[in-house]
C-alpha atoms as a PDB file:
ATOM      1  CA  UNK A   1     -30.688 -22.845  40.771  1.00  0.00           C
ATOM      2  CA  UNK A   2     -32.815 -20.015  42.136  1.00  0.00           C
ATOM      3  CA  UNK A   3     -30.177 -18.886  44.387  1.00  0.00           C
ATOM      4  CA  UNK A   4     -27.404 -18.971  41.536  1.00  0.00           C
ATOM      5  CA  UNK A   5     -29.466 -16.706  39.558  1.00  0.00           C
ATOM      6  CA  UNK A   6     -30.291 -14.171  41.923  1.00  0.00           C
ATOM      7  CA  UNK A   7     -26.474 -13.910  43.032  1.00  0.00           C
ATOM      8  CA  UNK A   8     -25.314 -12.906  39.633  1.00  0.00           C
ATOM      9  CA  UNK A   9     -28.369 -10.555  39.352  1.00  0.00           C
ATOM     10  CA  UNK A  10     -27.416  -8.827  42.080  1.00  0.00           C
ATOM     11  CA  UNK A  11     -23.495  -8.366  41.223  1.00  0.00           C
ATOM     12  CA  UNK A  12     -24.927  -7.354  37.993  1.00  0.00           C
ATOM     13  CA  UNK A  13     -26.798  -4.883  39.174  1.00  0.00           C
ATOM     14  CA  UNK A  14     -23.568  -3.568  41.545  1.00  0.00           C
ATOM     15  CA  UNK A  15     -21.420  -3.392  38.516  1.00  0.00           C
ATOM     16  CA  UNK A  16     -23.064  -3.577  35.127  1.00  0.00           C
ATOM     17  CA  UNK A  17     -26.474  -0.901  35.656  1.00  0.00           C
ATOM     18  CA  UNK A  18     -24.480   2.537  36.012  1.00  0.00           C
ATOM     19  CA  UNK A  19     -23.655   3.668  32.283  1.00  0.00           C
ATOM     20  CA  UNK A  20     -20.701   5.685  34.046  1.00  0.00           C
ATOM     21  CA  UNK A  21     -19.075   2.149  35.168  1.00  0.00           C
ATOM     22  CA  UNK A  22     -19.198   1.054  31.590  1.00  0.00           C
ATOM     23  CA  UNK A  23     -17.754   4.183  30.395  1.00  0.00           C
ATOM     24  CA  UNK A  24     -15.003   3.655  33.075  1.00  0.00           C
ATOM     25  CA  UNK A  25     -14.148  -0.242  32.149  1.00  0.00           C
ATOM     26  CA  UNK A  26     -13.684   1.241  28.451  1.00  0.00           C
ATOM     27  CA  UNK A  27     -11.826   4.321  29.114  1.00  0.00           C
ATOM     28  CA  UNK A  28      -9.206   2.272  30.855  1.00  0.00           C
ATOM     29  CA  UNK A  29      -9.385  -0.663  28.481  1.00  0.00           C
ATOM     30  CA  UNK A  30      -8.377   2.179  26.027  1.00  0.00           C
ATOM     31  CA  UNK A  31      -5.805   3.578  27.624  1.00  0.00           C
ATOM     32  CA  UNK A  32      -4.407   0.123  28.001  1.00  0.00           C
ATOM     33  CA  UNK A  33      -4.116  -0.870  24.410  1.00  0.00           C
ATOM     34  CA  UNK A  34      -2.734   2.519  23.531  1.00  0.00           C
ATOM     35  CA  UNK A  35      -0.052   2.306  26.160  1.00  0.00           C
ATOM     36  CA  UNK A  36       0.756  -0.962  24.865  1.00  0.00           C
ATOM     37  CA  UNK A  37       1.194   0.481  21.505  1.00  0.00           C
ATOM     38  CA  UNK A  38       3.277   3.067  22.019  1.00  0.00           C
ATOM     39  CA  UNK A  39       5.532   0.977  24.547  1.00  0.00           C
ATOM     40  CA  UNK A  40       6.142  -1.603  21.235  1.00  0.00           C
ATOM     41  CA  UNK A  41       7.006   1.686  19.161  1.00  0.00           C
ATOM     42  CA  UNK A  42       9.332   3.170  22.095  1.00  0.00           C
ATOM     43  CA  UNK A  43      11.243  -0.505  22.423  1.00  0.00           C
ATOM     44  CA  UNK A  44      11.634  -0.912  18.408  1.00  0.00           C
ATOM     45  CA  UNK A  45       9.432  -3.139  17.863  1.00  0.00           C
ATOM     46  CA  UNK A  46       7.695  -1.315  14.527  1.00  0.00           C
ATOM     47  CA  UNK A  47      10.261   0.443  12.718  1.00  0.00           C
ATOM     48  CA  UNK A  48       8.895   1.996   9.793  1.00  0.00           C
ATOM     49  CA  UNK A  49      10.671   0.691   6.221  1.00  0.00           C
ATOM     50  CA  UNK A  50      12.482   3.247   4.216  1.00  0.00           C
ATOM     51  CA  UNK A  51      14.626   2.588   1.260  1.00  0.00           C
ATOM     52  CA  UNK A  52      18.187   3.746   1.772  1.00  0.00           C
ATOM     53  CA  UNK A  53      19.294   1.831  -1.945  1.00  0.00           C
ATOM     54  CA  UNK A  54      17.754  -0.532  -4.163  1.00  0.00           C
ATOM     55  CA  UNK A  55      18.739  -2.893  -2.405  1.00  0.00           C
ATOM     56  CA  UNK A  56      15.676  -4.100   0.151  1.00  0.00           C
ATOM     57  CA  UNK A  57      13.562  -3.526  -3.089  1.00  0.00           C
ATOM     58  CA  UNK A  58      15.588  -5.802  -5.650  1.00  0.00           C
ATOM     59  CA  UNK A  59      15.361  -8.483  -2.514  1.00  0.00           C
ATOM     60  CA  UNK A  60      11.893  -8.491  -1.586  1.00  0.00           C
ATOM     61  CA  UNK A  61      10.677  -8.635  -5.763  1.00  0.00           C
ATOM     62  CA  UNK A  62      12.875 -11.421  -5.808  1.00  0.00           C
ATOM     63  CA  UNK A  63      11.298 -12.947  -2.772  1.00  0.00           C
ATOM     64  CA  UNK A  64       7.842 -11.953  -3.648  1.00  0.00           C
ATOM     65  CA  UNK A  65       7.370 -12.600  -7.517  1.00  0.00           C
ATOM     66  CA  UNK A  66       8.229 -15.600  -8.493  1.00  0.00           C
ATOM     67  CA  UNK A  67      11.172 -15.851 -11.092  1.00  0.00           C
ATOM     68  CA  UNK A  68      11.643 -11.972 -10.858  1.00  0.00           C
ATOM     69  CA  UNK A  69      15.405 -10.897 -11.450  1.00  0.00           C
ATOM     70  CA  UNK A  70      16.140  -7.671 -10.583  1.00  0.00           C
ATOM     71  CA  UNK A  71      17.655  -5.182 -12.836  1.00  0.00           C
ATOM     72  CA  UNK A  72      18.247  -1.539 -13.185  1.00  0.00           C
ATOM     73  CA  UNK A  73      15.742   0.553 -10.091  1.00  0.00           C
ATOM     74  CA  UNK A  74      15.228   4.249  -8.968  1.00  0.00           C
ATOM     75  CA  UNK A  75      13.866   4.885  -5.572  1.00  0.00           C
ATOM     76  CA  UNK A  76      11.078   7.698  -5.053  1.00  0.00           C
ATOM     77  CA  UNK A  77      12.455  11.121  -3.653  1.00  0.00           C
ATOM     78  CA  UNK A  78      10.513  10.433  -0.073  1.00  0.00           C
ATOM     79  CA  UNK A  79      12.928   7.037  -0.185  1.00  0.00           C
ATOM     80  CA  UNK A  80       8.903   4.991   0.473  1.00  0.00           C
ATOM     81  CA  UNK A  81       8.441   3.268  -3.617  1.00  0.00           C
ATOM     82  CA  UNK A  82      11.001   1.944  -6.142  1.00  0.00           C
ATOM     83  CA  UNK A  83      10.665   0.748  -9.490  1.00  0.00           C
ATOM     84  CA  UNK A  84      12.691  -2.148 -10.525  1.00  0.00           C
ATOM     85  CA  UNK A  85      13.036  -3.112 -13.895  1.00  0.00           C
ATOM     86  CA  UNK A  86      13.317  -7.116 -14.570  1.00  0.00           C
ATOM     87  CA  UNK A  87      16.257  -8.164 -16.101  1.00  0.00           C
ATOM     88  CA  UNK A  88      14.947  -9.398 -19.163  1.00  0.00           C
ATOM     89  CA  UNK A  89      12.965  -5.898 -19.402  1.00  0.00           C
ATOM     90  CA  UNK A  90       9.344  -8.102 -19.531  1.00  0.00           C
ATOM     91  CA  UNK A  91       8.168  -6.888 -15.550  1.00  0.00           C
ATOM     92  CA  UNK A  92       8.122  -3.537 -13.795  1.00  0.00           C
ATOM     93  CA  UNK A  93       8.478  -4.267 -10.209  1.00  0.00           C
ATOM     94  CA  UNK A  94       6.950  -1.476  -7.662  1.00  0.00           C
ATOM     95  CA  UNK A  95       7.653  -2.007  -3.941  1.00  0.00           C
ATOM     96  CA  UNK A  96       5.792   0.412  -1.704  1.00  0.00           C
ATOM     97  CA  UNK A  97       7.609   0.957   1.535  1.00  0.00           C
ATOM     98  CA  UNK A  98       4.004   1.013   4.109  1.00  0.00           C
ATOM     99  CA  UNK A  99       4.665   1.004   7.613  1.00  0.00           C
ATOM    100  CA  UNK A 100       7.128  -2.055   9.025  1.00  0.00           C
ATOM    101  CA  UNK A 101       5.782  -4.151   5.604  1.00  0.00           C
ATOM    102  CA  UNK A 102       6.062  -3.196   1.872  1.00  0.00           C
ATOM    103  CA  UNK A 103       3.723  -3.870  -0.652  1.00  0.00           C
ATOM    104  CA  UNK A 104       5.304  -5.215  -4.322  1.00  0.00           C
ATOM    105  CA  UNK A 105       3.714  -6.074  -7.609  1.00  0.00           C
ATOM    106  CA  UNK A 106       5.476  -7.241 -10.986  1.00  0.00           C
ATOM    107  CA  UNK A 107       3.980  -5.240 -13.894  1.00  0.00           C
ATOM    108  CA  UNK A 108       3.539  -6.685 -17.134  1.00  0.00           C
ATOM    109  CA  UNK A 109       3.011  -4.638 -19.984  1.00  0.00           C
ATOM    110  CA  UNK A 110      -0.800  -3.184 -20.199  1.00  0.00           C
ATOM    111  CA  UNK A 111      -1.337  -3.686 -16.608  1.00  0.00           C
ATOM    112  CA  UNK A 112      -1.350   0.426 -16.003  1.00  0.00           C
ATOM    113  CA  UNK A 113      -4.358   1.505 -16.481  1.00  0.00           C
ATOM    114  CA  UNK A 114      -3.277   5.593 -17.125  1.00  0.00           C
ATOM    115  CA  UNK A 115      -0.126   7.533 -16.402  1.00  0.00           C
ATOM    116  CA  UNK A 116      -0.715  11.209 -15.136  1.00  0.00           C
ATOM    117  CA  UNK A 117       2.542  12.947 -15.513  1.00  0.00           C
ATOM    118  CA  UNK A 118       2.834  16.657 -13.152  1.00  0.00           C
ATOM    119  CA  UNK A 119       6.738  17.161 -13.514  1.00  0.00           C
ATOM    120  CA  UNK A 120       8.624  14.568 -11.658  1.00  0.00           C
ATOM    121  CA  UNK A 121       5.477  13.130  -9.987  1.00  0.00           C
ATOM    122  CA  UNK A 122       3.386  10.167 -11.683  1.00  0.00           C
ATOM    123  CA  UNK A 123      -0.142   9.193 -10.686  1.00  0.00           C
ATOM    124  CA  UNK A 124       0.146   5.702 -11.484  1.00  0.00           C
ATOM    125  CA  UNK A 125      -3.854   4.076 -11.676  1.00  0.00           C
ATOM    126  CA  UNK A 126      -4.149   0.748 -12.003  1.00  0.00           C
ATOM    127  CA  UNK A 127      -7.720  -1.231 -11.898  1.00  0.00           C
ATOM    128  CA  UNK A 128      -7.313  -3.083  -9.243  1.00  0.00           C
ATOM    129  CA  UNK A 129      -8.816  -1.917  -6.464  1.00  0.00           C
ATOM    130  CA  UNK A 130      -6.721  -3.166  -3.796  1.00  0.00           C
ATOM    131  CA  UNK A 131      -4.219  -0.801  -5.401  1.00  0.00           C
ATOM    132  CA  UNK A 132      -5.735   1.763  -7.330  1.00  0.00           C
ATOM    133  CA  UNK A 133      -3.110   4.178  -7.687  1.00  0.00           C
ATOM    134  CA  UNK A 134      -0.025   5.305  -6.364  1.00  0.00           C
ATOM    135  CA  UNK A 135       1.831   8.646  -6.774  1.00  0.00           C
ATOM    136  CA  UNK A 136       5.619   8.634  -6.674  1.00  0.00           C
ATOM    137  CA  UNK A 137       8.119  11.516  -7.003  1.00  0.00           C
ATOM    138  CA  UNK A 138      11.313  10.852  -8.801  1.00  0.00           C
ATOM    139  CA  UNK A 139      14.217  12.771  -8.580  1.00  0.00           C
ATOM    140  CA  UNK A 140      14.379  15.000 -11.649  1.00  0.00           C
ATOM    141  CA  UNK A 141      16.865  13.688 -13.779  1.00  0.00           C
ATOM    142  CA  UNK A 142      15.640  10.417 -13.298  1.00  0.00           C
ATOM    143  CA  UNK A 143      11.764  11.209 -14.405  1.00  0.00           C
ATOM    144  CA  UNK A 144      12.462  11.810 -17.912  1.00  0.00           C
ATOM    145  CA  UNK A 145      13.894   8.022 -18.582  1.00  0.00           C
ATOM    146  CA  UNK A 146      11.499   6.351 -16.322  1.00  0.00           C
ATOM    147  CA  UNK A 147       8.548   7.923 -17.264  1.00  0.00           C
ATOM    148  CA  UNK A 148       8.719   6.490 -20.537  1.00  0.00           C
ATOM    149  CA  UNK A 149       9.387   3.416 -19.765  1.00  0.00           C
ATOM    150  CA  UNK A 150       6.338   3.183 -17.141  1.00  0.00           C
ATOM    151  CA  UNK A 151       4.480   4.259 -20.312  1.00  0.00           C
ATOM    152  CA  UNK A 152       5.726   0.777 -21.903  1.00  0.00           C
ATOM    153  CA  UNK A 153       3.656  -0.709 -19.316  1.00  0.00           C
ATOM    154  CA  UNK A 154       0.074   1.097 -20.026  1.00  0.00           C
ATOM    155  CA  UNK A 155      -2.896  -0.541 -22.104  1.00  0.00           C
ATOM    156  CA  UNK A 156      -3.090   0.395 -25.011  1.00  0.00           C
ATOM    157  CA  UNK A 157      -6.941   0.699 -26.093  1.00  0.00           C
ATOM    158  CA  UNK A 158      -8.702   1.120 -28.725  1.00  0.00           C
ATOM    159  CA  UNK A 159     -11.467   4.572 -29.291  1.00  0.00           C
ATOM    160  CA  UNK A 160     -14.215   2.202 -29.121  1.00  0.00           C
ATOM    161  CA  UNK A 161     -13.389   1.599 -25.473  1.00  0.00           C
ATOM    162  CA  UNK A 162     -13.438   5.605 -25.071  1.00  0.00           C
ATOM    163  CA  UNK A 163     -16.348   5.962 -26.694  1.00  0.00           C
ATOM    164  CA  UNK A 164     -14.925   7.896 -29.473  1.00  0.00           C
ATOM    165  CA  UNK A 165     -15.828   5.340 -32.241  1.00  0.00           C
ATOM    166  CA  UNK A 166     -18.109   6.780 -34.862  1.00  0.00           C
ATOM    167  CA  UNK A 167     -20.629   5.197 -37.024  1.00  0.00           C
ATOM    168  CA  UNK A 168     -19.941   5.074 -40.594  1.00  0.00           C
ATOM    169  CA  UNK A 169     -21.941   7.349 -42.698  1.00  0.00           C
ATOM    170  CA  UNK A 170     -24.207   5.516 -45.181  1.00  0.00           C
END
């Protein structure tokens, strides 16, 4: 048992006591995983998701959210979010193109928390804060229509909740 011990104390000492060798073992670990990453990129093995149509959008709400039906959509001008309206009208579907995956969510109406309009581009906050807001830039003509009815989907609440209630004068 002695023996045992001092053996690995000794190759321990050979390999593991010089901060330089540890700074070696990490340096090429490092360079490892990177050139493993980039070789996965170079062979197509992460393609990043971009919306060409509504397509991929209507399909992966449909997928995603159970009993969504996909209805009228506009993508984003970058071609990475859509908004698809539910047939019935009663959901807002967002799909967020992020990375190789997309993110969705079906909106019902007061689940916006604010709209910030700045011409074409909405700042979309929810309170949730796995998504807490999302910008998207529509193409012009289509930011009028769709701006309002994103609007459809934000609470509605009350002054007391701003604090702009006032007490009653006696």
């Amino acid at each position: 048992m002695a023996c045992a011990g001092a053996s690995k104390s000794a190759i321990f000492q050979r390999m593991g006591d010089s901060p330089l060798a540890i700074l070696a073992v990490l340096g090429v670990s490092a360079l490892a995983v990177s050139a493993l990453i980039v070789l996965n990129r170079l062979i197509g093995g992460w393609t990043d998701i971009r919306f060409d149509d509504l397509a991929l959008p209507s399909r992966r709400l449909e997928e995603d959210v159970t009993g969504f039906r996909a209805g009228e959509g506009v993508l984003s001008s970058d071609r990475l979010a859509a908004l698809v309206m539910e047939a019935g009208g009663e959901r807002l579907g967002l799909v967020l193109a992020r990375a190789n995956r997309s993110v969705t969510r079906a909106l019902r109406p007061g689940e916006i928390s604010r709209i910030e309009a700045d011409g074409h581009r909405f700042h979309i906050h929810f309170d949730d804060f796995t998504l807490p807001r999302v910008t998207i830039d529509l193409d012009e003509d289509a930011a009028a229509g769709w701006g309002e009815r994103m609007r459809a989907f934000v609470r509605q609440s009350s002054p007391a909740a701003h604090g702009e209630a006032h007490a009653r004068a006696s």
